[in-house]
N, C-alpha and C. Protein backbone atom coordinates (compact mmCIF):
# COMPACT_ATOMS: atom_id res chain seq x y z
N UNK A 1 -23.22 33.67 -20.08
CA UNK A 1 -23.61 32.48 -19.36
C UNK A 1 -22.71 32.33 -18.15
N UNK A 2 -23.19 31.92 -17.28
CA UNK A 2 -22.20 32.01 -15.82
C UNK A 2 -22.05 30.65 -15.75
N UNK A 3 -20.82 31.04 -15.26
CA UNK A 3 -20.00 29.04 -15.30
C UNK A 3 -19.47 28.62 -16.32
N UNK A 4 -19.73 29.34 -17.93
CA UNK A 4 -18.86 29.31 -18.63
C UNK A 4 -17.15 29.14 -18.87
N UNK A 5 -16.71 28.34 -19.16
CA UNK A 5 -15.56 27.85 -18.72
C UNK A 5 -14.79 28.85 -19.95
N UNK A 6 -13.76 29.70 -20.01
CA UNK A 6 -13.21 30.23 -21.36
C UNK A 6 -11.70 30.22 -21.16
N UNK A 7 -11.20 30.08 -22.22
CA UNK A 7 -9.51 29.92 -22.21
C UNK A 7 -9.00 30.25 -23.37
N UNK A 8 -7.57 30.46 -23.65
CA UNK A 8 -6.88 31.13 -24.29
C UNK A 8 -6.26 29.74 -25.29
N UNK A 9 -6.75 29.98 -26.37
CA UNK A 9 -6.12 28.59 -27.34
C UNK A 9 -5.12 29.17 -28.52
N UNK A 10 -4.25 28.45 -29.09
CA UNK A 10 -3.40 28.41 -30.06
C UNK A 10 -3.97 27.51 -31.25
N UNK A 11 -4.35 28.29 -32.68
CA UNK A 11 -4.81 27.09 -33.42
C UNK A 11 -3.79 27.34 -34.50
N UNK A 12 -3.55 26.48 -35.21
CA UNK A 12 -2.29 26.91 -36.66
C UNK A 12 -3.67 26.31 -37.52
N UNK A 13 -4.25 27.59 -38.19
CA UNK A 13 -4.77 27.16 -39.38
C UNK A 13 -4.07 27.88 -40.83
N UNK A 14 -4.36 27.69 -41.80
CA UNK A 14 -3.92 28.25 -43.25
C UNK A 14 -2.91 28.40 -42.92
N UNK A 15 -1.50 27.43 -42.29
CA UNK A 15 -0.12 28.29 -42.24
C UNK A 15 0.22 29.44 -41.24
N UNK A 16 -0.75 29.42 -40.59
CA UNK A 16 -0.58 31.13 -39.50
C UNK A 16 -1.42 30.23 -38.35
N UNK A 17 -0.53 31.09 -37.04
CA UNK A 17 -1.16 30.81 -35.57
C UNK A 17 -1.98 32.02 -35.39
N UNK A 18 -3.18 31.39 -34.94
CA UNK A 18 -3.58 32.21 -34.28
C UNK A 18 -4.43 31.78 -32.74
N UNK A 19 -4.04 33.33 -32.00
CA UNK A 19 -4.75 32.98 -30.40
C UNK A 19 -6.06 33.20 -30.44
N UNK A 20 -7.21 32.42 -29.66
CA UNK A 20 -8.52 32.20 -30.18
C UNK A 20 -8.93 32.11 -28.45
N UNK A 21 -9.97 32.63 -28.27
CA UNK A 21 -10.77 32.44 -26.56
C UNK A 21 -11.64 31.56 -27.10
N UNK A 22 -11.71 30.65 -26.37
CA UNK A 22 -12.77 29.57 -26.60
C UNK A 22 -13.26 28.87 -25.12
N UNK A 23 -14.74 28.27 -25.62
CA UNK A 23 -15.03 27.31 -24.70
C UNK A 23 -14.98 26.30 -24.54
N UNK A 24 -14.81 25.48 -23.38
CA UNK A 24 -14.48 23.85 -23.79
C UNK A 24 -15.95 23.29 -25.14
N UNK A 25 -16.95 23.79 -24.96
CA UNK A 25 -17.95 23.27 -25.94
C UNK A 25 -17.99 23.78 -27.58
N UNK A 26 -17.10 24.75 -27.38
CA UNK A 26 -17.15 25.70 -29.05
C UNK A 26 -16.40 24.50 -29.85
N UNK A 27 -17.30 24.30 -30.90
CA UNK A 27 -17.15 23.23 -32.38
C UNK A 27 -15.93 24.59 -33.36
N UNK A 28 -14.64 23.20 -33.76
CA UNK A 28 -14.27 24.36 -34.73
C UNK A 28 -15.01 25.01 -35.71
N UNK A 29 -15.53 24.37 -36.23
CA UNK A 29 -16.82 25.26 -37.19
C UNK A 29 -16.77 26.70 -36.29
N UNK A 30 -17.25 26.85 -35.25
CA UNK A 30 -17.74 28.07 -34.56
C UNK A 30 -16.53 28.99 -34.74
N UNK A 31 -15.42 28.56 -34.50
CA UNK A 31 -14.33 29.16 -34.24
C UNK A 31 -13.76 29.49 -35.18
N UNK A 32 -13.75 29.00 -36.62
CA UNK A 32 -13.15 29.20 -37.49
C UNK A 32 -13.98 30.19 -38.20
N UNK A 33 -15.29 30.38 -38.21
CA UNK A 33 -16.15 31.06 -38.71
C UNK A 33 -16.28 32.69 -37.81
N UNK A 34 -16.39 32.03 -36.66
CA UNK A 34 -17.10 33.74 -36.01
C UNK A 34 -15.78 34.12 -35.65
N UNK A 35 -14.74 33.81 -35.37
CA UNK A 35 -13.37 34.02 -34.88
C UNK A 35 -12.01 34.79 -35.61
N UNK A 36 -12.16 33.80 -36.52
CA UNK A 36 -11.31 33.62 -37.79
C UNK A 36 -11.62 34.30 -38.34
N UNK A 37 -12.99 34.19 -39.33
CA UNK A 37 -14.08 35.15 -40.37
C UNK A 37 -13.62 33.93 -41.41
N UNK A 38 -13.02 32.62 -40.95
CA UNK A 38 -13.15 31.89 -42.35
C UNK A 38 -14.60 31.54 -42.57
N UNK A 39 -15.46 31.80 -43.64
CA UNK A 39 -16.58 31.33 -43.79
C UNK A 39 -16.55 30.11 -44.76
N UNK A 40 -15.35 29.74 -45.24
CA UNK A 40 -15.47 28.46 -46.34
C UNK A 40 -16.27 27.66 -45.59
N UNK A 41 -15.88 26.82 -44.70
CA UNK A 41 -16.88 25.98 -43.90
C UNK A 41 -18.07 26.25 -43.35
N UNK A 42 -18.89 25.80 -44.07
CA UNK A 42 -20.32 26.15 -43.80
C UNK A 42 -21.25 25.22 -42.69
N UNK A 43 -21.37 25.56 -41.92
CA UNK A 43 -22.99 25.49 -41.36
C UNK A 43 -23.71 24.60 -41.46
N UNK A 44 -23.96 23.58 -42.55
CA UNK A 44 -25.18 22.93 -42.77
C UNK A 44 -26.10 22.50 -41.61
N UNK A 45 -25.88 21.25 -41.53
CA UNK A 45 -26.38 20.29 -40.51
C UNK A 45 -26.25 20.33 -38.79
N UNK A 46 -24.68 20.75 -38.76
CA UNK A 46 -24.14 20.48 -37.56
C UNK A 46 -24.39 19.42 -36.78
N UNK A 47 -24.40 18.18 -37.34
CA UNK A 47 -24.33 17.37 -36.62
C UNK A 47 -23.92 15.95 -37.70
N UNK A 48 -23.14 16.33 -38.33
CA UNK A 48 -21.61 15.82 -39.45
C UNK A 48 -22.42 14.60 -40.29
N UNK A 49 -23.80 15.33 -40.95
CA UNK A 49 -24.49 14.40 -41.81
C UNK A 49 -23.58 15.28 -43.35
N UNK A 50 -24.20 16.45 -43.66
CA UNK A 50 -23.66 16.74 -44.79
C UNK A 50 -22.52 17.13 -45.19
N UNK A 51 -21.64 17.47 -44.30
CA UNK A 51 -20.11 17.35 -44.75
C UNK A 51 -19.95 18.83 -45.18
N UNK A 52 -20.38 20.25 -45.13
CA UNK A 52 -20.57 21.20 -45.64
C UNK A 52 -19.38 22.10 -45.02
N UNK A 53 -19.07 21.40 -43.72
CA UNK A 53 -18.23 22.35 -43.02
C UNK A 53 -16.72 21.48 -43.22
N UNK A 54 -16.29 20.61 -43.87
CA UNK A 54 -15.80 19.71 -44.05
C UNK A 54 -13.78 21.07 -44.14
N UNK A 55 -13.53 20.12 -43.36
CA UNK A 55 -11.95 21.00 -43.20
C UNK A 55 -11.09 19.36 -43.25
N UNK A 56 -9.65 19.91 -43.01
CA UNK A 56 -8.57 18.89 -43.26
C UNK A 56 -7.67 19.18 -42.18
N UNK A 57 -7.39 18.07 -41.20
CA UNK A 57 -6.89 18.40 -39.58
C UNK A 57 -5.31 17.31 -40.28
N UNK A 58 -4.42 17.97 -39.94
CA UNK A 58 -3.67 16.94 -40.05
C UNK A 58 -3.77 16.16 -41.29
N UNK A 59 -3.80 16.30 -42.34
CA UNK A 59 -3.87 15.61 -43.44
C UNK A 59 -4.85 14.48 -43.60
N UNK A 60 -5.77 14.64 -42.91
CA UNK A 60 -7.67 14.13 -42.96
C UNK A 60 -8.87 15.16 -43.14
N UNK A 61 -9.58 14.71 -44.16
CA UNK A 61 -11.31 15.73 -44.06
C UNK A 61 -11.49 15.53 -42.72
N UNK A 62 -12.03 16.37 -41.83
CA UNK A 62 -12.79 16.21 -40.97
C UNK A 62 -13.99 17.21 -41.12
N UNK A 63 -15.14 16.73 -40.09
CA UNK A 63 -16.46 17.47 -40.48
C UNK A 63 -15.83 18.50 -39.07
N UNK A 64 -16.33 19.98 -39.12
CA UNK A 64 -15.44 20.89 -38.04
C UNK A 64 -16.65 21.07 -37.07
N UNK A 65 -18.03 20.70 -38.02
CA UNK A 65 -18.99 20.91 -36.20
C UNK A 65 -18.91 19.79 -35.94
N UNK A 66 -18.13 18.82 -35.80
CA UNK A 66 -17.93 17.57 -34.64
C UNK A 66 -16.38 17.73 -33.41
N UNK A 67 -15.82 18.72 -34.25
CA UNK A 67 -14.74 18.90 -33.50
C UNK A 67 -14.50 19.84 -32.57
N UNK A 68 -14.44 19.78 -31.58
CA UNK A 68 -14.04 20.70 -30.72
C UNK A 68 -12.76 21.80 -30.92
N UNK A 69 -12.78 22.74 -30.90
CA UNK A 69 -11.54 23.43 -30.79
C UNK A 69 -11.20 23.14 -30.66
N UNK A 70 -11.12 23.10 -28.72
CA UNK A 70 -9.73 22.50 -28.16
C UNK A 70 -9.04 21.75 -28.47
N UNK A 71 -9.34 20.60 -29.80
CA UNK A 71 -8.76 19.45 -30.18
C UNK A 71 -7.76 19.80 -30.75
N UNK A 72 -8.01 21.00 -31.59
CA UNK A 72 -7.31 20.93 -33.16
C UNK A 72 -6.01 22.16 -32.10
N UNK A 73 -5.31 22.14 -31.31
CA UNK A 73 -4.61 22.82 -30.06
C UNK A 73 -3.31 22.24 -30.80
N UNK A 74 -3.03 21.13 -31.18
CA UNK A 74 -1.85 20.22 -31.36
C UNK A 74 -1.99 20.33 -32.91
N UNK A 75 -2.58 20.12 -33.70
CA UNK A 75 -2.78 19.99 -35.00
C UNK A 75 -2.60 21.17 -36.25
N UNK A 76 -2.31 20.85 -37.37
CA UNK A 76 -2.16 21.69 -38.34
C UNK A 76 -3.66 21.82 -39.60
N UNK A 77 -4.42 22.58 -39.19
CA UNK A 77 -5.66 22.94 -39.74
C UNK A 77 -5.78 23.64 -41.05
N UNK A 78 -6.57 22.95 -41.87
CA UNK A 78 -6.58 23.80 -43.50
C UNK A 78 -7.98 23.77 -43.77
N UNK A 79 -8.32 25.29 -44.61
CA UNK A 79 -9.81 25.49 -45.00
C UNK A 79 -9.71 25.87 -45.92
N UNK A 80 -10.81 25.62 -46.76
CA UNK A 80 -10.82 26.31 -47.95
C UNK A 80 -10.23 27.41 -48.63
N UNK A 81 -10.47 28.44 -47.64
CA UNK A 81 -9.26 29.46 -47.88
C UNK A 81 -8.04 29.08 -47.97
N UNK A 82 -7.08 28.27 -47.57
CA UNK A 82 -6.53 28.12 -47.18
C UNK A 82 -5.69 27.23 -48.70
N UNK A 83 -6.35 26.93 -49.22
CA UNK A 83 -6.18 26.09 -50.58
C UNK A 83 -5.67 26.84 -51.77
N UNK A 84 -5.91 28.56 -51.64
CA UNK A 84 -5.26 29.60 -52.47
C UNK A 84 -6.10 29.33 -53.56
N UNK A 85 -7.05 28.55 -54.20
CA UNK A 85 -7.81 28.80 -55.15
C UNK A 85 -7.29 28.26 -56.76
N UNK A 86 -6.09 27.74 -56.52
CA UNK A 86 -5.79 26.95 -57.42
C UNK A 86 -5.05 25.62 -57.48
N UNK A 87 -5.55 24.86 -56.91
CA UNK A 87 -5.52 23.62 -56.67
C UNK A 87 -6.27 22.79 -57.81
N UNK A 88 -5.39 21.33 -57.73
CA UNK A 88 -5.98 21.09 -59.17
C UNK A 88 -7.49 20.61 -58.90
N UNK A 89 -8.05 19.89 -57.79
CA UNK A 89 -9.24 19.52 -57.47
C UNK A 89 -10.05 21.51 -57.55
N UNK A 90 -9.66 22.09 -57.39
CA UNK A 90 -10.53 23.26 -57.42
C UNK A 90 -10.66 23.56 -59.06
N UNK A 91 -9.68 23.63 -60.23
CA UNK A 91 -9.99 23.66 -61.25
C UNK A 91 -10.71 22.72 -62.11
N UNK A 92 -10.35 22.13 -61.14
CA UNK A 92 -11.35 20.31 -62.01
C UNK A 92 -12.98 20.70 -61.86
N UNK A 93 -13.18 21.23 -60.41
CA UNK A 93 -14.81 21.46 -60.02
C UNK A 93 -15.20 22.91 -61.15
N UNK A 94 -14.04 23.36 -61.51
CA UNK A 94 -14.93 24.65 -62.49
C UNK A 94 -14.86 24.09 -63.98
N UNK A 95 -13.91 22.89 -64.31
CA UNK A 95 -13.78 22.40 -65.99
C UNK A 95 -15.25 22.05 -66.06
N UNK A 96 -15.16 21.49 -64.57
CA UNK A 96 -16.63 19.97 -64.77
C UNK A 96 -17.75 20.41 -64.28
N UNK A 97 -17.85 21.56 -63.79
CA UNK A 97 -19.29 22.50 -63.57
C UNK A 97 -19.62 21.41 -62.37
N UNK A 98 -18.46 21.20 -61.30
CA UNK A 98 -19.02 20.54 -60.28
C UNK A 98 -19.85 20.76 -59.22
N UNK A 99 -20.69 21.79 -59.44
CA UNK A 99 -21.35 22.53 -58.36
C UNK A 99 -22.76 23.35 -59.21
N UNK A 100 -23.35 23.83 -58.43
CA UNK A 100 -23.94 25.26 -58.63
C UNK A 100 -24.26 26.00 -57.68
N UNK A 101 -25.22 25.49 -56.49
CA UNK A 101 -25.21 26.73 -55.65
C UNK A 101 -24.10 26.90 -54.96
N UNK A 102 -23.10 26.34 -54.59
CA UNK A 102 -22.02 26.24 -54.23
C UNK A 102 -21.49 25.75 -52.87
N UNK A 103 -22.86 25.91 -51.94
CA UNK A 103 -22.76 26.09 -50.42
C UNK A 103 -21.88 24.81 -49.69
N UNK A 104 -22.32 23.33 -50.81
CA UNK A 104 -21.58 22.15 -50.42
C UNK A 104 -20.19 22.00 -51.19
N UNK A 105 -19.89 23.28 -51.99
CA UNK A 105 -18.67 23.10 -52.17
C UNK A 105 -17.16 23.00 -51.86
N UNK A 106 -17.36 24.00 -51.18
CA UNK A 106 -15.83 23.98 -49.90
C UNK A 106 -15.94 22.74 -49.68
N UNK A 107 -16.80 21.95 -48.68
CA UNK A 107 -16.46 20.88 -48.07
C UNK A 107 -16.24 19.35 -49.00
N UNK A 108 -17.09 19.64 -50.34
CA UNK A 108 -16.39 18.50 -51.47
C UNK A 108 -15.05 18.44 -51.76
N UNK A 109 -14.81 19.93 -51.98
CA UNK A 109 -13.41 20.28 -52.62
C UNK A 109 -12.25 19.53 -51.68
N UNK A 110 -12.78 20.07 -49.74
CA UNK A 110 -11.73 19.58 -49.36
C UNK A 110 -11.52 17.84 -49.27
N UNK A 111 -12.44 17.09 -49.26
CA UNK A 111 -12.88 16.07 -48.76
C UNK A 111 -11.88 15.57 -50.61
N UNK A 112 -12.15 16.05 -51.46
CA UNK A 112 -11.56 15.39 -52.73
C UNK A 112 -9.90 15.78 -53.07
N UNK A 113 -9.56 16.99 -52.39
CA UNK A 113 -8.47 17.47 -52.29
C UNK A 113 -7.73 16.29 -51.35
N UNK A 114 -8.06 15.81 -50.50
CA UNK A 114 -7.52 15.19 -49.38
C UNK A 114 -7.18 13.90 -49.88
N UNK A 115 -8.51 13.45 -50.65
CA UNK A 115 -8.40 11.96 -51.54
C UNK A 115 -7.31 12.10 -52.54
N UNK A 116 -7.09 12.81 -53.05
CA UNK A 116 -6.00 13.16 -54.21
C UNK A 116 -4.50 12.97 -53.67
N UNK A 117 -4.35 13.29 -52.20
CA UNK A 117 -2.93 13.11 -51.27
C UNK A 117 -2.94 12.23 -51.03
N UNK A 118 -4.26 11.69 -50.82
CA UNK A 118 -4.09 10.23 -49.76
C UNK A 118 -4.13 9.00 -50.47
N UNK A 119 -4.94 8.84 -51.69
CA UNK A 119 -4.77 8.18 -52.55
C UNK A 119 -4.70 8.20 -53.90
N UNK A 120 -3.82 8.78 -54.59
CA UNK A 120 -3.50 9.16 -55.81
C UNK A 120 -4.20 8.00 -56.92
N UNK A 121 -3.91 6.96 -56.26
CA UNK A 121 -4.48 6.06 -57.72
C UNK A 121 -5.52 5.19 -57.05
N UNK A 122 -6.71 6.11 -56.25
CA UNK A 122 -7.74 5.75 -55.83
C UNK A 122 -8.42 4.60 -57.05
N UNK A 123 -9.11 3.70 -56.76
CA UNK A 123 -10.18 3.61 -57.53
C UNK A 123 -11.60 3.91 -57.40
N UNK A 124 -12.71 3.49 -58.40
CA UNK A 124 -14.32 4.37 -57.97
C UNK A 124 -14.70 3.54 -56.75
N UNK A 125 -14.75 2.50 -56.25
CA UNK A 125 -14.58 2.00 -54.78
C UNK A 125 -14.08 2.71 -53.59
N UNK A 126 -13.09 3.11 -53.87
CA UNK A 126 -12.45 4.23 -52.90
C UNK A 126 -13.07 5.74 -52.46
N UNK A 127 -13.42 5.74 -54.45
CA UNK A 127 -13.58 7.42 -54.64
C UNK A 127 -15.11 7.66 -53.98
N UNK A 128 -15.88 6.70 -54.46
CA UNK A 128 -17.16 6.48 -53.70
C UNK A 128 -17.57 6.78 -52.06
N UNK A 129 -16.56 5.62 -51.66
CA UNK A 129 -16.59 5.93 -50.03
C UNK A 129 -16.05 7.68 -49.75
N UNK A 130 -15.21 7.74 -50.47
CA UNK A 130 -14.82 8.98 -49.67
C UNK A 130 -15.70 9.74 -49.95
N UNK A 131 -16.32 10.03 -51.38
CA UNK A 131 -17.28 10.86 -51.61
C UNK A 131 -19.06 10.90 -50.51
N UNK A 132 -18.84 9.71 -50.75
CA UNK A 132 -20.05 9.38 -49.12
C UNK A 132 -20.50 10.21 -48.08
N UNK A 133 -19.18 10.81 -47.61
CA UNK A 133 -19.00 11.73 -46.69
C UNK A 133 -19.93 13.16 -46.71
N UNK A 134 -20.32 13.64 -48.02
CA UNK A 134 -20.57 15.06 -48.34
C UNK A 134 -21.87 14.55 -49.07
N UNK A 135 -22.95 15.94 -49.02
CA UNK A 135 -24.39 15.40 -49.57
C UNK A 135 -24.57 16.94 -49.99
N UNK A 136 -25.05 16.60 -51.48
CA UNK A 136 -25.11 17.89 -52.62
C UNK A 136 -26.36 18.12 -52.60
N UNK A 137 -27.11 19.11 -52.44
CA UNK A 137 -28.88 18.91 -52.71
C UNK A 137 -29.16 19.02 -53.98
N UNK A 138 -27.96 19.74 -55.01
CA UNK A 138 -28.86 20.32 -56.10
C UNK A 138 -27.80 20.24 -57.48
N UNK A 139 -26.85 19.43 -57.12
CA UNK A 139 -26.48 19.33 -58.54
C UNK A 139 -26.27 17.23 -58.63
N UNK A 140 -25.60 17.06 -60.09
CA UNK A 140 -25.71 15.74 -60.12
C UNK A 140 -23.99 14.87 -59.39
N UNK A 141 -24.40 14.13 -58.88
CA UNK A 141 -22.77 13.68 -58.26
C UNK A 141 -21.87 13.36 -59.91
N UNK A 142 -22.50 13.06 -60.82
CA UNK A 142 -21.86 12.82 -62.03
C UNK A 142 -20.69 13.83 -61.93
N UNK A 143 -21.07 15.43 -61.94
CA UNK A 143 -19.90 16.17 -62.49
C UNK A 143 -18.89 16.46 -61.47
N UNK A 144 -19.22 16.06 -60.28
CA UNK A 144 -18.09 16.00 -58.95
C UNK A 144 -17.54 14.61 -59.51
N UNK A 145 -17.86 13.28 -59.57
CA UNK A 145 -16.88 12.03 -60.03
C UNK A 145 -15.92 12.68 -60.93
N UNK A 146 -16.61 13.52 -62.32
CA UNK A 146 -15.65 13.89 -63.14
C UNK A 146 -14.67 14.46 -63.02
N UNK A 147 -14.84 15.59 -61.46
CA UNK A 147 -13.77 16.56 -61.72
C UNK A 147 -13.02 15.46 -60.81
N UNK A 148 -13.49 14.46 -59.82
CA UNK A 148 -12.08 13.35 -59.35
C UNK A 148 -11.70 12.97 -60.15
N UNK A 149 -12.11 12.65 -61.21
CA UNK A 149 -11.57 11.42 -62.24
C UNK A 149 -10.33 11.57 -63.02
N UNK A 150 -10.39 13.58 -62.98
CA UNK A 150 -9.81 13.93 -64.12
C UNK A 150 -8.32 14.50 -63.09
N UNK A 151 -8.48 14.40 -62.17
CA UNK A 151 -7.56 14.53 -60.60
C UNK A 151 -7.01 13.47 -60.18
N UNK A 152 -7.46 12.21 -60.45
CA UNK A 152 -7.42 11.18 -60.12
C UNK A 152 -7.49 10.36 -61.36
N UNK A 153 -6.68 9.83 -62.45
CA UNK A 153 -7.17 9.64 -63.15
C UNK A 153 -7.12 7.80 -62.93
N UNK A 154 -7.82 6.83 -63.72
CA UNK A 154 -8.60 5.29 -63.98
C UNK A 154 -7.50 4.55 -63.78
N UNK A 155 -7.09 3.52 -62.39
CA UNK A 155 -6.15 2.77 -63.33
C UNK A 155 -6.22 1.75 -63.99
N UNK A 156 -5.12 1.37 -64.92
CA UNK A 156 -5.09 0.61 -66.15
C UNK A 156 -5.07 -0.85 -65.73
């Protein structure tokens, strides 16, 4: 494309910098995916209804096709990968069969991983809203509450 504007960016994702060519219009989604090769963040919607691409900027979910690269320049970026696979919200989603096809899973995981830092003694008011964020087509939200619940556990 001519007139394309391209530049040389610094992103710190998973703990590691890396230099990335980007355009002022490239969504991290794009970048983290075709760039990176992180594919945890998925694709869905792109336009931050289902939460599928759902990453953690700075110790917040964010949806990554709303974000621009260039943003996340200053920031410390985490993806699914990035979670090493044993996290307790990740074992909770396999006790509690929180998923099946899986595709909205990365972005639950992170979006519940994040709730677990941010509010440890959430209640289902809380857990609700945050869960809001992400839309499952094909399993029941029941066994995602469970695996928060059991991450998060009721308070007394």
């Amino acid at each position: 494309m001519s007139g394309t504007v391209r530049g040389e960016a610094e992103l710190r994702v998973n703990g590691k910098r890396h230099n990335v060519t980007i355009r002022s219009a490239d969504t991290l989604l794009r970048v983290l995916r075709e760039q990176l090769g992180l594919t945890g963040a998925k694709a869905g919607c792109e336009n931050g209804d289902c939460g599928a691409c759902t990453v953690i900027v700075d110790g917040a979910p964010v949806k990554s096709c709303l974000m621009l690269a260039v943003e996340g320049q200053e920031s410390t970026i985490t993806t699914i990968e990035g979670l090493g696979g044993d996290t307790p919200i990740q074992k909770a989603f396999l006790e509690k069969f929180a998923f099946q096809c899986g595709f909205c899973t990365p972005g639950f995981i992170m979006v519940c991983h994040a709730l677990a830092h941010h509010s440890p003694q959430a209640d289902e008011e809380v857990i609700q809203e945050w869960l809001q964020s992400n839309i499952c087509r094909c399993t029941s939200y029941a066994e995602i509450q469970a695996a928060v619940r059991s991450v998060i556990p009721p308070r007394e």
